[in-house]
Protein backbone atom coordinates (compact mmCIF):
# COMPACT_ATOMS: atom_id res chain seq x y z
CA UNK A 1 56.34 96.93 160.26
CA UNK A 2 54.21 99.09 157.45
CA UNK A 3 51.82 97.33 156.08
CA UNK A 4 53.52 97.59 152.73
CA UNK A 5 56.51 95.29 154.36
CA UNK A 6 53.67 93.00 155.73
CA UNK A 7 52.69 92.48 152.59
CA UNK A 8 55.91 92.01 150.93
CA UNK A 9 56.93 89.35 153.68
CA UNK A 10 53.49 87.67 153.06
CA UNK A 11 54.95 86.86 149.39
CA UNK A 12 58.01 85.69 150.55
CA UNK A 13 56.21 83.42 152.33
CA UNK A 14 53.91 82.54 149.77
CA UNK A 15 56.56 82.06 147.41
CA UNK A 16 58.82 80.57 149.45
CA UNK A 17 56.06 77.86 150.71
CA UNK A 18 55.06 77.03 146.98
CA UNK A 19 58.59 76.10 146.13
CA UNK A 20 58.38 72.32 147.65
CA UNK A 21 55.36 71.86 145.58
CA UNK A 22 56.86 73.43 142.34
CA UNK A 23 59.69 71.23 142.68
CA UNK A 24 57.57 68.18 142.89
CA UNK A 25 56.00 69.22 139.37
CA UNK A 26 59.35 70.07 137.95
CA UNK A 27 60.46 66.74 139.08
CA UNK A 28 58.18 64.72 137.45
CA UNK A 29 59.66 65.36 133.78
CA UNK A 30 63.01 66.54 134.95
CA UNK A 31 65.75 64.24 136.82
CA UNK A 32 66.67 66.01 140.63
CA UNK A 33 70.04 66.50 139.44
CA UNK A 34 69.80 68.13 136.06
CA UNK A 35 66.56 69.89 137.33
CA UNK A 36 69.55 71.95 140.28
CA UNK A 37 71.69 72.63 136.95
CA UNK A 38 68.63 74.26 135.41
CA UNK A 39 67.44 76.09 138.76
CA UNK A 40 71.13 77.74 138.86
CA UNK A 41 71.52 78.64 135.20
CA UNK A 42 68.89 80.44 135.71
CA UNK A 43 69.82 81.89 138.72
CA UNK A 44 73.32 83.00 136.79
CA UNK A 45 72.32 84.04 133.63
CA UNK A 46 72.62 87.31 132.58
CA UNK A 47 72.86 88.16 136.05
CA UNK A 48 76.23 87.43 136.34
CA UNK A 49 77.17 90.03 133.56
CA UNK A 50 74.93 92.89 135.63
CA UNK A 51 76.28 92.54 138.99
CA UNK A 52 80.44 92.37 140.02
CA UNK A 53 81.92 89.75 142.04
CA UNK A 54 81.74 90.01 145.51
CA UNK A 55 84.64 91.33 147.08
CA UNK A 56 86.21 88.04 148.83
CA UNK A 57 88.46 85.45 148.03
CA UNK A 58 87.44 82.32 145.80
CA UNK A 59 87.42 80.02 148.24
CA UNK A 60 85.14 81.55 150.35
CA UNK A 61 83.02 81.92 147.26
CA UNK A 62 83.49 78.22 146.50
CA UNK A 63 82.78 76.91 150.22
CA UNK A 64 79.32 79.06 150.11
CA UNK A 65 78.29 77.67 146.50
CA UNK A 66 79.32 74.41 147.91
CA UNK A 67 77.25 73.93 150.67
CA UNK A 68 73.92 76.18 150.42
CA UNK A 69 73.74 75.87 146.69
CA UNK A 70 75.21 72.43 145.72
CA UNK A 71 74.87 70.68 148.66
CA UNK A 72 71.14 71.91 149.55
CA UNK A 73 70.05 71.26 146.39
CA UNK A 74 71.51 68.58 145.18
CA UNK A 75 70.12 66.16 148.49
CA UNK A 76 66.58 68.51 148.92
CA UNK A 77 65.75 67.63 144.90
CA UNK A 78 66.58 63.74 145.25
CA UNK A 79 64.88 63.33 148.57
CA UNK A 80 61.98 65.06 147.15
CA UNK A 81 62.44 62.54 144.01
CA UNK A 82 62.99 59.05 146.29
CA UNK A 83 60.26 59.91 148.78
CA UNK A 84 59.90 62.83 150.46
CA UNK A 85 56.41 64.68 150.42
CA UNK A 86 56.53 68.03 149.59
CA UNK A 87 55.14 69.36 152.51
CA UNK A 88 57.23 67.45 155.25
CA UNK A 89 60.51 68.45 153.21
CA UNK A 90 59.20 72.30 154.01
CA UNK A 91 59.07 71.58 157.62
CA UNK A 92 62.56 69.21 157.61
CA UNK A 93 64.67 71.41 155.92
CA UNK A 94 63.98 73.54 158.77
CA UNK A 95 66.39 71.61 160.62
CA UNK A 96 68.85 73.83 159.32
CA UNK A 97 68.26 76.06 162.43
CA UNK A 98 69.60 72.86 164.80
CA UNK A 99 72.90 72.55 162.11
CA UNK A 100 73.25 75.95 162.11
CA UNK A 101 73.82 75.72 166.44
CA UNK A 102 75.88 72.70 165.93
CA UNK A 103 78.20 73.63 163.49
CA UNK A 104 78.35 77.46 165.40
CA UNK A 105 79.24 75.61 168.37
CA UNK A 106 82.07 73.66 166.82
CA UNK A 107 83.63 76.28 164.08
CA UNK A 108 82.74 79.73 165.56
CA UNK A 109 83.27 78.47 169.35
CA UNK A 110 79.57 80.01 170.37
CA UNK A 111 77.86 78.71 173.59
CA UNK A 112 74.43 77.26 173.67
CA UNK A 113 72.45 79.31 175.53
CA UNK A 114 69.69 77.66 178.05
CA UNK A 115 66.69 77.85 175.78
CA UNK A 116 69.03 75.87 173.71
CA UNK A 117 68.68 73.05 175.49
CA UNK A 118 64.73 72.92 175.57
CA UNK A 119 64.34 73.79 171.58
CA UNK A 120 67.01 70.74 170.48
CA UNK A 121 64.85 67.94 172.17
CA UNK A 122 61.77 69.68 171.56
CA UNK A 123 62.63 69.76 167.74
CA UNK A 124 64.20 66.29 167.70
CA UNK A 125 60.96 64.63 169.19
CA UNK A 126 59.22 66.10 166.26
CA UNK A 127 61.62 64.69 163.45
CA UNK A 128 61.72 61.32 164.77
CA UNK A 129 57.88 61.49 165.27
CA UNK A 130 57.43 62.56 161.40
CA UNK A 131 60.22 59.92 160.16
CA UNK A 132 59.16 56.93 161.89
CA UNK A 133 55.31 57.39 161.80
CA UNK A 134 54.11 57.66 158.38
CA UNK A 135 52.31 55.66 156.37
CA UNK A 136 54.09 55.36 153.23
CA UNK A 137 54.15 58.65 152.10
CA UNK A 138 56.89 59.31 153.30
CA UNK A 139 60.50 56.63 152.93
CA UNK A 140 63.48 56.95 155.24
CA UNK A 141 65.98 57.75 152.33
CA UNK A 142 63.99 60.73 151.60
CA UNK A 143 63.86 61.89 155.22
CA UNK A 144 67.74 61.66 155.48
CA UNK A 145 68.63 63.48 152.01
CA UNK A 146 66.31 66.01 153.65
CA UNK A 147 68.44 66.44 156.27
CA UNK A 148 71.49 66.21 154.51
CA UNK A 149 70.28 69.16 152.70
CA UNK A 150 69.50 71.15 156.02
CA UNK A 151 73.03 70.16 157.52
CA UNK A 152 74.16 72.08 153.97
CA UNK A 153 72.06 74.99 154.64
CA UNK A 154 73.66 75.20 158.18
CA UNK A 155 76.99 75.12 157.14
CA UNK A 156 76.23 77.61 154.69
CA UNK A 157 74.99 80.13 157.03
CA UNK A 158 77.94 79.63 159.19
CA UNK A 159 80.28 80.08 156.13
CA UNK A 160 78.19 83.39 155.34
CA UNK A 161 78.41 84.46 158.65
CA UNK A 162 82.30 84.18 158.49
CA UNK A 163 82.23 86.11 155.19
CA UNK A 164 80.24 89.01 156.81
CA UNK A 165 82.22 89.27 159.51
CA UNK A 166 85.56 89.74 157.17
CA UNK A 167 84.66 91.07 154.11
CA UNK A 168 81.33 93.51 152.46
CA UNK A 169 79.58 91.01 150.01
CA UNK A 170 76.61 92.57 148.81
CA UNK A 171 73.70 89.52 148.56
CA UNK A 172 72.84 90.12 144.76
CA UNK A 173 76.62 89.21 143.78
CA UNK A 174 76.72 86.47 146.74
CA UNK A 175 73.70 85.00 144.80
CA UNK A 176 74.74 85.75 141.35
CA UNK A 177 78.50 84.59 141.44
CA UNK A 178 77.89 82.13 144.31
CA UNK A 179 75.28 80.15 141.96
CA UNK A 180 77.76 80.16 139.61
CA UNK A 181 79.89 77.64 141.53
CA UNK A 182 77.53 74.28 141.66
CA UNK A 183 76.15 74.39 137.80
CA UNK A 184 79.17 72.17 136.29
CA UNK A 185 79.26 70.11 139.11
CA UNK A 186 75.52 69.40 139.16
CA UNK A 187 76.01 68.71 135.49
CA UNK A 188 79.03 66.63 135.90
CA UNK A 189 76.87 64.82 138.65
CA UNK A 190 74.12 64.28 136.43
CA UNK A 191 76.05 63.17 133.33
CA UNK A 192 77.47 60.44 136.16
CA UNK A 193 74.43 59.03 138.30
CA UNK A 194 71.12 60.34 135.34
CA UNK A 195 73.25 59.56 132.36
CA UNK A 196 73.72 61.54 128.95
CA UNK A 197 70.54 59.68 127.62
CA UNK A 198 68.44 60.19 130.57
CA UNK A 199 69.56 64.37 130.34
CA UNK A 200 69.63 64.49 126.62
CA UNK A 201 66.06 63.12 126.49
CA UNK A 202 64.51 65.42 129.50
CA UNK A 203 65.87 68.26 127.61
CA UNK A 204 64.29 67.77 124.46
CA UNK A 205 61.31 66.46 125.73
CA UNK A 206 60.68 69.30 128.27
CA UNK A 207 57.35 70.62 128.57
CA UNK A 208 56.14 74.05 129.64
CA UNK A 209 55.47 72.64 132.81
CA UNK A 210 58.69 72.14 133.39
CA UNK A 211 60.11 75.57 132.24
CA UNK A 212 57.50 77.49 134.57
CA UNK A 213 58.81 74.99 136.86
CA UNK A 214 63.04 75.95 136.69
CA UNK A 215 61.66 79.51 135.89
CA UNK A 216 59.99 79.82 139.00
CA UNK A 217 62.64 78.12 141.15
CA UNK A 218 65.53 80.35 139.48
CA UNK A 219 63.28 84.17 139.24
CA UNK A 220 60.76 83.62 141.81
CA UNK A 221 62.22 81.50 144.54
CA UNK A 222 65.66 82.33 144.42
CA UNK A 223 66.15 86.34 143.44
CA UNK A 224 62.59 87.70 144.42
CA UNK A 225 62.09 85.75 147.82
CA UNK A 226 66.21 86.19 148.90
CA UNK A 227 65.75 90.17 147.62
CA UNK A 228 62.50 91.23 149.32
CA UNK A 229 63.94 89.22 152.36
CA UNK A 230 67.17 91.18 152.26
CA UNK A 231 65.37 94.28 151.85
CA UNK A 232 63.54 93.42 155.17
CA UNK A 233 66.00 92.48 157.19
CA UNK A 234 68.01 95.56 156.26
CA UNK A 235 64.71 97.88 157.26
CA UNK A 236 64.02 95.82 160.53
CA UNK A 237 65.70 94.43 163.08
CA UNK A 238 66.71 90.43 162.53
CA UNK A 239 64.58 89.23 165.49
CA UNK A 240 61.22 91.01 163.94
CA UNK A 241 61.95 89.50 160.32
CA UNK A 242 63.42 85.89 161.35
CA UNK A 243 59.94 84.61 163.23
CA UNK A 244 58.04 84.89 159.97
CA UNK A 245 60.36 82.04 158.77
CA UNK A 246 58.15 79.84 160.55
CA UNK A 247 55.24 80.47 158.93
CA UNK A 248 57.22 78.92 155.83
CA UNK A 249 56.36 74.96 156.40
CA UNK A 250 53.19 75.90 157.52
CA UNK A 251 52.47 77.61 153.86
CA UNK A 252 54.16 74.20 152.24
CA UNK A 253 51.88 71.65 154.48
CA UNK A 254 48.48 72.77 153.26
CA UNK A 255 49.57 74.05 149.47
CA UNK A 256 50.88 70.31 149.33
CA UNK A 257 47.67 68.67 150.79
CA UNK A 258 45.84 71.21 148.48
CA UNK A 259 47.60 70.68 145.46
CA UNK A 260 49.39 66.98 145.57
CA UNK A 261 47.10 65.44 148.22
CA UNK A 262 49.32 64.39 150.48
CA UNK A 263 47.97 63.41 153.89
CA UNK A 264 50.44 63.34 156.52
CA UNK A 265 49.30 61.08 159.85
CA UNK A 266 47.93 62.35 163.06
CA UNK A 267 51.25 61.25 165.25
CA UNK A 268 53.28 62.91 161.78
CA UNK A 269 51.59 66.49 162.27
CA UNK A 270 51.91 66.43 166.12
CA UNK A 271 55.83 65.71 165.12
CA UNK A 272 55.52 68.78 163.07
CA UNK A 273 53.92 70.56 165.90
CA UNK A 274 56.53 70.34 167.92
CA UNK A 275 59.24 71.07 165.81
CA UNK A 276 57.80 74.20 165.11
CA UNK A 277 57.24 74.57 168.95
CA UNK A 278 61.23 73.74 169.07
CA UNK A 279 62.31 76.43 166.39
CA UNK A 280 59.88 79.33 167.96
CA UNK A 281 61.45 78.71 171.60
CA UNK A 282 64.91 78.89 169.79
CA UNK A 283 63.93 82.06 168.18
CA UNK A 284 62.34 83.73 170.78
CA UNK A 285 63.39 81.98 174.21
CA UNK A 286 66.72 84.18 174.96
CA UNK A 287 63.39 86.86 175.70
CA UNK A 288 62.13 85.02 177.91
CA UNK A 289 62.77 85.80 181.89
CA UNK A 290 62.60 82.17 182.78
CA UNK A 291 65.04 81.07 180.00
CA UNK A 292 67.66 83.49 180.48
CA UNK A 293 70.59 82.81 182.38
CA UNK A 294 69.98 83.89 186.14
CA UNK A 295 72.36 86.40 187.80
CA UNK A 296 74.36 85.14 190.89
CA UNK A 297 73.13 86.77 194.01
């Protein structure tokens, strides 16, 4: 990889890792639910009117809006609202790897291959370890929006999987027109569960904090971290670009101790050791000799 690339996936990274603490700050003046109508309008508008719908049916466009736009967002925002620390919900959400398998498994019909079967338990240690051993900072609810929001993320990639198989989408109109799909019902969701006084008063009491805050979840998050990553995975191949992933929670974990002081517990960071452990043998074990499948003699 040039070191013009390295650098470019180095902001991803950055970017990407910054997002759990942005959407802390953007929480505190903004309801979870309103603040994901925000995030997509911004996502939509005006590029909706710059780029043409992708070339597949609407309900394919409506089942990948669904789940990795409404569905993410909707449970990652109110876990992060009822209790879940920025940081751990970078390193949860990376479940979406072990939903991703599961759902594969079911829909697609893939088989689990043996390293499999070593990064599942390895990774599921680590979750229980981080939801049953903290020390307040961190409430159940919260842990299990979380991953709620990661089970959406892995249906979503299965769903885009299935639409890359059948049809060409390119990913700016996937983005565009696919964040199209959850703004009315995240409004008609917040109208239900914040109320029209609870949105009504957020929106005219908004401060700048809170506009940098749906400004950088909408511009920076969304279309410059999923561009420059598209960009690199079409320049390299998908098992050079996919590791760096990884390096994602680790960027959220100290920019949340950093900047919102949380302090996760010794037994809660050797949880998230291991899921990481669990997520770099799923990446990497089908290269190694001892975890491939053996020959018969």
């Amino acid at each position: 990889m040039h070191i013009k690339d390295k650098c470019l996936a180095a902001l991803v990274i950055l970017c990407w890792g910054l997002n759990f603490v942005v959407i802390k700050w953007g929480l505190e003046g903004i309801p979870p639910l309103l603040l994901g109508a925000l995030r997509f309008i911004g996502v939509v508008f005006p590029a909706i009117l710059l780029v043409p719908r992708p070339a597949l049916p609407w309900r394919w466009l409506l089942a990948y809006g669904s789940s990795i736009s409404l569905g993410q967002f909707a449970f990652l925002f109110c876990a992060m609202k009822f209790g879940m620390p920025a940081g751990m919900a970078s390193l949860v959400l990376q479940s979406q790897v072990l939903f991703t398998l599961l759902f594969a498994m079911f829909w697609l019909g893939e088989r689990w291959q043996p390293h499999h079967w070593v990064a599942l338990p390895l990774a599921g240690a680590g979750l229980y370890l981080i939801a049953t051993q903290g020390a307040g900072n961190l409430t159940l609810l919260g842990f299990a929006l979380t991953l709620c929001a990661a089970a959406c993320w892995g249906l979503g990639n299965v769903i885009n999987r299935q639409i890359g198989l059948r049809y060409q989408a390119a990913l700016p109109s996937l983005i565009a027109w696919g964040g199209l799909v959850p703004i009315v019902p995240f409004l008609a969701l917040s109208w239900l569960f914040e109320g029209p006084e609870r949105i009504t008063s957020s929106l005219h009491h908004i401060s700048w904090q809170g506009v940098l805050c749906v400004l950088y979840l909408s511009l920076i998050a969304t279309w410059l971290g999923y561009g420059l990553w598209g960009r690199l995975l079409m320049r390299y191949p998908v098992a050079q670009v996919a590791p760096l992933s990884l390096l994602v929670p680790c960027v959220g974990m100290v920019a949340a101790a950093l900047l919102l002081d949380e302090h996760p517990t010794s037994l809660q960071w050797l949880g998230s050791a291991l899921v990481l452990l669990g997520f770099v043998v799923h990446l990497l074990g089908g290269r190694l000799r001892w975890l491939r499948p053996q020959p018969t003699p």
